[in-house]
Protein backbone atom coordinates (compact mmCIF):
# COMPACT_ATOMS: atom_id res chain seq x y z
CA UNK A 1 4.59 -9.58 11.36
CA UNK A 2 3.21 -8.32 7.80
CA UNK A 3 0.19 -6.97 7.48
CA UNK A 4 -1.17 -5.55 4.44
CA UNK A 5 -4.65 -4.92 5.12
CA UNK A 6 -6.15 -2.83 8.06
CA UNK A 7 -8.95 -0.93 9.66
CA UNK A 8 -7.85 2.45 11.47
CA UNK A 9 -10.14 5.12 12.71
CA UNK A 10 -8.68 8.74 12.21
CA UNK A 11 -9.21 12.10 13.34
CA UNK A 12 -8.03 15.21 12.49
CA UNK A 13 -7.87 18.44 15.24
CA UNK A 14 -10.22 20.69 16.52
CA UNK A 15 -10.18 24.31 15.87
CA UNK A 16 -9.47 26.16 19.84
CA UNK A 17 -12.27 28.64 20.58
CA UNK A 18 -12.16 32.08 20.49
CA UNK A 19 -11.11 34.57 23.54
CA UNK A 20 -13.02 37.04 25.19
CA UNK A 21 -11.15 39.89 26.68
CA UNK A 22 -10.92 43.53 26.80
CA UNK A 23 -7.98 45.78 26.98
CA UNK A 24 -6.80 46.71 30.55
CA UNK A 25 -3.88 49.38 30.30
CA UNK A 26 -2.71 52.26 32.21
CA UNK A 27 -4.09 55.65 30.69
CA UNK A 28 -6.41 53.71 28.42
CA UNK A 29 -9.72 54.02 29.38
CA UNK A 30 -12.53 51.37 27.99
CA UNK A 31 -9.59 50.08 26.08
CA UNK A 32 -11.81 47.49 24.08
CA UNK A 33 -12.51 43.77 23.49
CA UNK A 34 -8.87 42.25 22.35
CA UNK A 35 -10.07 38.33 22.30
CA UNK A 36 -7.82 36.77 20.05
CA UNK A 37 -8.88 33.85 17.56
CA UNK A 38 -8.15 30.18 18.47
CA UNK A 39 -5.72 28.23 16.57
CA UNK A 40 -6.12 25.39 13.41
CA UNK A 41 -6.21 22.12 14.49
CA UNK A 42 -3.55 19.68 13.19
CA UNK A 43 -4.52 17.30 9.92
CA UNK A 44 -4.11 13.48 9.54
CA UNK A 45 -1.73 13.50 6.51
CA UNK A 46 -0.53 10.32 4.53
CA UNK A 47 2.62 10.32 3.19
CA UNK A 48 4.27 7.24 0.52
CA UNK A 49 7.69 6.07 1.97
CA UNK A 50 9.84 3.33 -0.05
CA UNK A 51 11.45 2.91 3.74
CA UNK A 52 8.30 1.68 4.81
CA UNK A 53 6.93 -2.19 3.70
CA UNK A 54 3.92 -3.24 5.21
CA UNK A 55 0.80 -1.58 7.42
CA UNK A 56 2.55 -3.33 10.40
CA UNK A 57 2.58 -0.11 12.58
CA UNK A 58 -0.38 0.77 12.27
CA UNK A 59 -1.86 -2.81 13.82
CA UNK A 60 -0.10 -1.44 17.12
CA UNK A 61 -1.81 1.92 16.55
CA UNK A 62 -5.27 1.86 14.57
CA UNK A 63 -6.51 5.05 16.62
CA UNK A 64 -4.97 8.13 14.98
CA UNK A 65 -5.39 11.37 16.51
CA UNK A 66 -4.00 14.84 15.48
CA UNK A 67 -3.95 17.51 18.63
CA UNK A 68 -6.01 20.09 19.41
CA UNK A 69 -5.67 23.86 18.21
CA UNK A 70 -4.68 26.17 21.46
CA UNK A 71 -7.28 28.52 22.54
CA UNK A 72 -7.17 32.55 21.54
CA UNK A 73 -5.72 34.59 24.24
CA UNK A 74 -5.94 38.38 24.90
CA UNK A 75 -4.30 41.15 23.32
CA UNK A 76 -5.64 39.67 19.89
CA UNK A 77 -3.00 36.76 20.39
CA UNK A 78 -4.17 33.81 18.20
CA UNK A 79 -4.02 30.22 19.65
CA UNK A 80 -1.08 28.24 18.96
CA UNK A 81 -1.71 25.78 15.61
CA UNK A 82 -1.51 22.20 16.23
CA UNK A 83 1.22 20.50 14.39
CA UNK A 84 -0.10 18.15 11.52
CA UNK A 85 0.00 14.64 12.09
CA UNK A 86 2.20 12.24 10.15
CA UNK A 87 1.85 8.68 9.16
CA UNK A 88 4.15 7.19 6.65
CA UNK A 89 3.08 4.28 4.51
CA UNK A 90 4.17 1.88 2.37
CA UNK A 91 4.21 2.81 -1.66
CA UNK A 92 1.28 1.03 -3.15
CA UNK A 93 -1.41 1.84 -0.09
CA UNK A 94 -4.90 1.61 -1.69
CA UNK A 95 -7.66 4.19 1.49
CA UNK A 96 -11.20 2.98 1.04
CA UNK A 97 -13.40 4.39 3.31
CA UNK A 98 -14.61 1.66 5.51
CA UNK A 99 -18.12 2.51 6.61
CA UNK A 100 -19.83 1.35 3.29
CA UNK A 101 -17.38 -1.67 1.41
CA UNK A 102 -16.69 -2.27 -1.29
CA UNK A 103 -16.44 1.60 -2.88
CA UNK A 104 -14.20 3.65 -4.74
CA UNK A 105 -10.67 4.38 -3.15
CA UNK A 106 -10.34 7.95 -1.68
CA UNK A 107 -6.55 7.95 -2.64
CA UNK A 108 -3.84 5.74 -4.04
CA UNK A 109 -0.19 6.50 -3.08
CA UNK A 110 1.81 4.98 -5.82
CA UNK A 111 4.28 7.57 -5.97
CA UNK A 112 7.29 7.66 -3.56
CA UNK A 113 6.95 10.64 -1.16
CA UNK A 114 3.12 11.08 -2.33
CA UNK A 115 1.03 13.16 0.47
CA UNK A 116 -2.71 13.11 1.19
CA UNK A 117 -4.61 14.69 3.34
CA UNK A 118 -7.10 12.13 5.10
CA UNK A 119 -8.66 14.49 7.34
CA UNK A 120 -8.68 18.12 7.68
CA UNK A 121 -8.24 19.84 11.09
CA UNK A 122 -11.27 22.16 12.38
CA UNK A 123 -10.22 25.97 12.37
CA UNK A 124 -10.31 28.25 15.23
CA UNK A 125 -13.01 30.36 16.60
CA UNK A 126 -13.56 33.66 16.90
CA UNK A 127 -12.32 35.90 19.04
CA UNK A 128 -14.92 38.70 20.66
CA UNK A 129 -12.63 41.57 18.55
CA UNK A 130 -14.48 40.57 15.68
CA UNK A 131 -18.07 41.52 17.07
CA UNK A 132 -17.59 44.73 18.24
CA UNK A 133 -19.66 47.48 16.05
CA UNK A 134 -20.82 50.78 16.40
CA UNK A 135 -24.13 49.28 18.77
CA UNK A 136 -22.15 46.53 20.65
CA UNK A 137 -18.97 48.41 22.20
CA UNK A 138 -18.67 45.63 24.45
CA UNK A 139 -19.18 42.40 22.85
CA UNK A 140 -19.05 38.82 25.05
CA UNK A 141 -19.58 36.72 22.20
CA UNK A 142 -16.91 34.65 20.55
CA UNK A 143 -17.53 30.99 18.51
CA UNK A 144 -15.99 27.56 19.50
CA UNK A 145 -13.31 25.89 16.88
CA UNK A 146 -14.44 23.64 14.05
CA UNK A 147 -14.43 20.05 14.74
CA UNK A 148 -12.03 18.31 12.55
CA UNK A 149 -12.77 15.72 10.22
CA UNK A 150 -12.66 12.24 11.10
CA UNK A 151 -13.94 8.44 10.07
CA UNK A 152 -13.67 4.88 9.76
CA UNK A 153 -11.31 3.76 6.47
CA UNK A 154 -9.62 0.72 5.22
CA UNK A 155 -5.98 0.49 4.50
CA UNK A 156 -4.87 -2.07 1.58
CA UNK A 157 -1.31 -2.63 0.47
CA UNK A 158 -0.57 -3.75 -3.21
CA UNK A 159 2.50 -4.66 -3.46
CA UNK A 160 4.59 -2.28 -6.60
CA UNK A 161 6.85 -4.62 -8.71
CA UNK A 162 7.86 -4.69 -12.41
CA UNK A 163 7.27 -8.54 -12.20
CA UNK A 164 5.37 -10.63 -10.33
CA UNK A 165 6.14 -14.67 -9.79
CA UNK A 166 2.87 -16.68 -10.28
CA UNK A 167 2.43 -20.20 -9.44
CA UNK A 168 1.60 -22.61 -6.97
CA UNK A 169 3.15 -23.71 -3.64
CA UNK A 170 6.02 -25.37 -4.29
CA UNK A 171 7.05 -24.56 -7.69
CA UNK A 172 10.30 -22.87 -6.73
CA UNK A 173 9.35 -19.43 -6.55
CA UNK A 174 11.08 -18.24 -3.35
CA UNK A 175 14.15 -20.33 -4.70
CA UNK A 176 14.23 -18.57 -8.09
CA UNK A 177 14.09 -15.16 -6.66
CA UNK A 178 17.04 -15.89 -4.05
CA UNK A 179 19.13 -16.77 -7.48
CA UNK A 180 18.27 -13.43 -9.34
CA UNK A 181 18.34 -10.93 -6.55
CA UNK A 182 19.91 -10.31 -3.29
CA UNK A 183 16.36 -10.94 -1.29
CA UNK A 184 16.07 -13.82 1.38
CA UNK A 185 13.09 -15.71 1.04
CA UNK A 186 12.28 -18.34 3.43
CA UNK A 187 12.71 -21.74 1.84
CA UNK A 188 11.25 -25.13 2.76
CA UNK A 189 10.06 -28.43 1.49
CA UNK A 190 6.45 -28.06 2.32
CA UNK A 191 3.39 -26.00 0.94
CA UNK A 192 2.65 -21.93 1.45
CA UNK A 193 6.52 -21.77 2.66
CA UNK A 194 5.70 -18.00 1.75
CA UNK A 195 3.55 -16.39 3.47
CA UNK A 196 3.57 -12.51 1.86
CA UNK A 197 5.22 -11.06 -0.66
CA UNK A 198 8.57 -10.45 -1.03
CA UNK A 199 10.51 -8.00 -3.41
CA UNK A 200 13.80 -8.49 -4.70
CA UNK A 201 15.79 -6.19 -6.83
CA UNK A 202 17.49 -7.71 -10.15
CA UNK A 203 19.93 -5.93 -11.91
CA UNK A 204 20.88 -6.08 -15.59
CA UNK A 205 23.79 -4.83 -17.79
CA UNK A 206 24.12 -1.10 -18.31
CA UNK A 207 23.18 0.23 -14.43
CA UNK A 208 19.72 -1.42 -15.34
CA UNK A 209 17.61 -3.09 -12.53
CA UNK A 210 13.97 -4.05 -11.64
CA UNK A 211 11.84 -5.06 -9.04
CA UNK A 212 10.67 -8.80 -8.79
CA UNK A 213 7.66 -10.15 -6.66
CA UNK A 214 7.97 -12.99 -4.71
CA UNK A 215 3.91 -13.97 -4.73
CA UNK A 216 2.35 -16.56 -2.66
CA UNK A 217 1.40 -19.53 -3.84
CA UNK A 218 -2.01 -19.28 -5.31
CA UNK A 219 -4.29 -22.41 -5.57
CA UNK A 220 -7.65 -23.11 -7.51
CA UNK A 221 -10.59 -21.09 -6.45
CA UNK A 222 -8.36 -18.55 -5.32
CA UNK A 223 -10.28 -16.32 -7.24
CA UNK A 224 -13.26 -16.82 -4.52
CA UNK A 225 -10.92 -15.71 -1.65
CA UNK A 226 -10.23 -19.72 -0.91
CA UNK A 227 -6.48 -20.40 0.32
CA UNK A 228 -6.36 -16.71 1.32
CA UNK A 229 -6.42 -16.22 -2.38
CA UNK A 230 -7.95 -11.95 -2.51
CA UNK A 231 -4.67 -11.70 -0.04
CA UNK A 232 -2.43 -12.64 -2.46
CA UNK A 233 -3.98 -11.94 -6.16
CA UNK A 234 -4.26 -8.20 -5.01
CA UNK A 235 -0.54 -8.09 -4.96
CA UNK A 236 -0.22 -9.03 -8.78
CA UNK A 237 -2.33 -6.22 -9.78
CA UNK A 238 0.54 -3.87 -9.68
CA UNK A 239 2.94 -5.47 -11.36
CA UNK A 240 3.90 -4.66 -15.36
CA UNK A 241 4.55 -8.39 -16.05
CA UNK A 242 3.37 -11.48 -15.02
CA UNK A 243 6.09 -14.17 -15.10
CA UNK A 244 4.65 -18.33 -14.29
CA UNK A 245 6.64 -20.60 -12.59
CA UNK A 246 5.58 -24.05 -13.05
CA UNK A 247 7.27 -27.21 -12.10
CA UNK A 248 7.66 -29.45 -15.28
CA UNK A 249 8.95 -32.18 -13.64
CA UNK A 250 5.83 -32.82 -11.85
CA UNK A 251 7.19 -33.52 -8.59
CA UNK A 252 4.09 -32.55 -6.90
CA UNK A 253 1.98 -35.11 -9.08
CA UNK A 254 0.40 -31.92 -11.10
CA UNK A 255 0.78 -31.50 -14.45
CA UNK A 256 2.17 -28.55 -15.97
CA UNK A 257 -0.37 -27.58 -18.42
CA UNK A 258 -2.91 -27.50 -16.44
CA UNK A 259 -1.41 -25.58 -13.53
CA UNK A 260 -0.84 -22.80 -16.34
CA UNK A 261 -4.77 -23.40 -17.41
CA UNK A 262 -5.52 -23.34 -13.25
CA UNK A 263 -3.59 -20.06 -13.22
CA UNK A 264 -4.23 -18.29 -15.76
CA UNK A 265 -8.25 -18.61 -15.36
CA UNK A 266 -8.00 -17.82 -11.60
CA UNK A 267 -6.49 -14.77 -12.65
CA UNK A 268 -8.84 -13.49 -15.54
CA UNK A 269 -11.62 -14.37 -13.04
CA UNK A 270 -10.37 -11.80 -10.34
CA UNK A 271 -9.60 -9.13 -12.85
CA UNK A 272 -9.95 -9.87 -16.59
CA UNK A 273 -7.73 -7.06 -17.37
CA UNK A 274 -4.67 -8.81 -15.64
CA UNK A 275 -4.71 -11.55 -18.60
CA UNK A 276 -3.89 -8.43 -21.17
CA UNK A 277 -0.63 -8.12 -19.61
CA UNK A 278 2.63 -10.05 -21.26
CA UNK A 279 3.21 -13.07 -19.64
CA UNK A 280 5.88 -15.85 -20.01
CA UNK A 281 6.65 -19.07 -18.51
CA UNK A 282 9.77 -20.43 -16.79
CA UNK A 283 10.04 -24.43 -16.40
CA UNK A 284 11.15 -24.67 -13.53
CA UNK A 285 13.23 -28.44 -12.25
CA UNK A 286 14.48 -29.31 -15.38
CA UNK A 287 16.93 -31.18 -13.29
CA UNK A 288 14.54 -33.46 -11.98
CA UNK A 289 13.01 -36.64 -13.78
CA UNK A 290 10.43 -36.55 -16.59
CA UNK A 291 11.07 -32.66 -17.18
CA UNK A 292 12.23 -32.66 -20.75
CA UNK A 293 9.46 -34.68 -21.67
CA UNK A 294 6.86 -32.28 -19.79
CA UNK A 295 8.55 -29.40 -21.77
CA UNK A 296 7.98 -30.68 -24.85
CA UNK A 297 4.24 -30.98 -23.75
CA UNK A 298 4.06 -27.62 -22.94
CA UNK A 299 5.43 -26.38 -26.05
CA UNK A 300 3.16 -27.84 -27.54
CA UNK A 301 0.09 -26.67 -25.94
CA UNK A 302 1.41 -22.55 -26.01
CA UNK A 303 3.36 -22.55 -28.90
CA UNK A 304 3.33 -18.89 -28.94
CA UNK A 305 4.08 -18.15 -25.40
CA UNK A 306 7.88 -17.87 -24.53
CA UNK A 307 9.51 -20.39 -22.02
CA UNK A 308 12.33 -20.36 -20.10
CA UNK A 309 14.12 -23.70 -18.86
CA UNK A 310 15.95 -23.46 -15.39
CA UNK A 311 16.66 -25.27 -12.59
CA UNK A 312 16.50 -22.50 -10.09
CA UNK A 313 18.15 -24.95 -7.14
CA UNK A 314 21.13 -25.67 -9.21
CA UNK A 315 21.22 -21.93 -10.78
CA UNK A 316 21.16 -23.33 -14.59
CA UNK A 317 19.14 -21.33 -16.87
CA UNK A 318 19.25 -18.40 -14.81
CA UNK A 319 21.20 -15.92 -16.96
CA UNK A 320 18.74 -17.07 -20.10
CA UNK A 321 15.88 -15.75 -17.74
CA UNK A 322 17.20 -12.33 -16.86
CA UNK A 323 17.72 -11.92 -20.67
CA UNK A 324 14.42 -12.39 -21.03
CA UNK A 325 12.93 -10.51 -18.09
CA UNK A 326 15.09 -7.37 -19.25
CA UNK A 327 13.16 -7.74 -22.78
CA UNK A 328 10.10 -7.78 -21.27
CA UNK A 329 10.30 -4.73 -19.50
């Protein structure tokens, strides 16, 4: 299961309330109040993890809870603190509080080991020590810990790649990045083979290497959420450059120019600033029929824009492509 988008509740500790107590010793008379203070409460704490790839775990556990602070105790012995609750997640999470969409994000963790703290425990109360004076030699009062905070928010993954693979389903995508990297991605004959993203490592002469998104296949209208299209743009919004695969041989009866036009305006239309970022194309099934003269077509129509010829099933073209991805970045 990958899941990349999820409501959780959270809630940090409560502070433990203070003691009341008074000193019983041997020899000491009217020994005092000795209530101790209760102890912190633990906080909900978010930390990035590169280990960690999707919000699965948290889809078995949307309730999180830190514990309680222990309660004061006499002898002015403070409460035990709660420990601080943990939850790792993945690099890229995007926490929105949930009670009033869309907002600002409280926090984005785009760093690896990044920490937040989503909710802060209560602290402890007082213990009766503290209100003894001069007129109250005998004080009963004491206060109850703080509550800790706590809410509704909404975690979003967006996926962290230096390039991102653009196109639609079944334009060889999932093949390509199984030639260039050492990731997996499931591979069929039929449409939306890929159901979330997938990252694949590509290295480069010189001990170089970068990270390549495996996107799902977007469609037209994407843009307004159809085909599960906010799922998947989201994912591109990370990534440094934006590489189109297109299939020039038009296998799918499409035409290559205008799934590049389809593309590209789905794109600007979820986020106009994602069409400022550099961009090239790679024709993809040059090995199939009619491909050469597609190319030419689309040379024609972006003259400026760089393409890259490959045939990512028989691995041709594929060196020409890294040289060109390594430029990029």
């Amino acid at each position: 299961m990958f899941v990349d988008r999820i409501k959780v509740f959270a809630q940090a500790g409560s502070g433990g309330r203070g003691a009341v107590s008074f000193r019983r010793e041997k020899f000491v008379p009217k020994g005092g109040p000795d209530g101790g203070d209760g102890g912190r409460g633990g906080d909900v704490i978010l930390r990035a993890d590169s280990h960690v790839d999707n919000l699965t775990g948290l889809f078995y556990e949307p309730i999180i809870k830190a514990k309680n602070g222990g309660h004061g105790m006499g002898k002015k012995m403070y409460g035990r603190a709660a420990p601080n609750k943990l939850l790792r997640v993945p690099i890229g999470t995007v926490v929105y509080p949930a009670d009033n969409e869309p907002s600002e994000p409280i926090v984005d963790l785009a760093k690896d080991e990044q920490e937040f703290v989503l909710c802060k425990g209560g602290a402890g109360g007082k213990g009766n020590v503290h209100f003894k004076s001069s007129r109250n030699r005998a004080p009963r009062q004491y206060t109850e810990g703080e509550e800790g905070e706590q809410g509704h928010f909404l975690f979003e993954l967006r996926t962290i790649a230096d390039a991102g693979l653009v196109g639609y389903p079944n334009a060889g995508k999932s093949t390509l990045l199984r030639k260039i990297s050492a990731a997996r991605p499931k591979v069929a004959p039929y449409p939306f083979t890929t159901l979330h993203p997938i990252v694949g490592v590509v290295a480069f002469d010189e001990y170089r290497r970068a990270t390549v998104a495996d996107i799902p296949g977007l469609i037209e209208g994407a843009h307004k959420n159809i085909g599960l299209g906010h799922d998947f743009l989201r994912h591109i919004t990370r990534c440094r450059v934006l590489i189109f695969v297109v299939d020039v041989a038009g296998s799918e009866e499409r035409s290559p120019v205008e799934d590049i036009q389809t593309l590209r305006k789905e794109i600007d239309l979820y986020d106009a600033t994602l069409t400022k970022r550099p961009w090239f194309i790679v024709a993809n099934k040059m090995d199939l029929p009619n491909a050469d003269e597609n190319l030419s077509i689309l040379r024609k129509r972006f003259p400026k824009i760089d393409i890259v010829p490959i045939s990512a099933a028989k691995g041709e073209g594929i060196d020409e492509l890294k040289k060109k991805l390594a430029e990029s970045l």
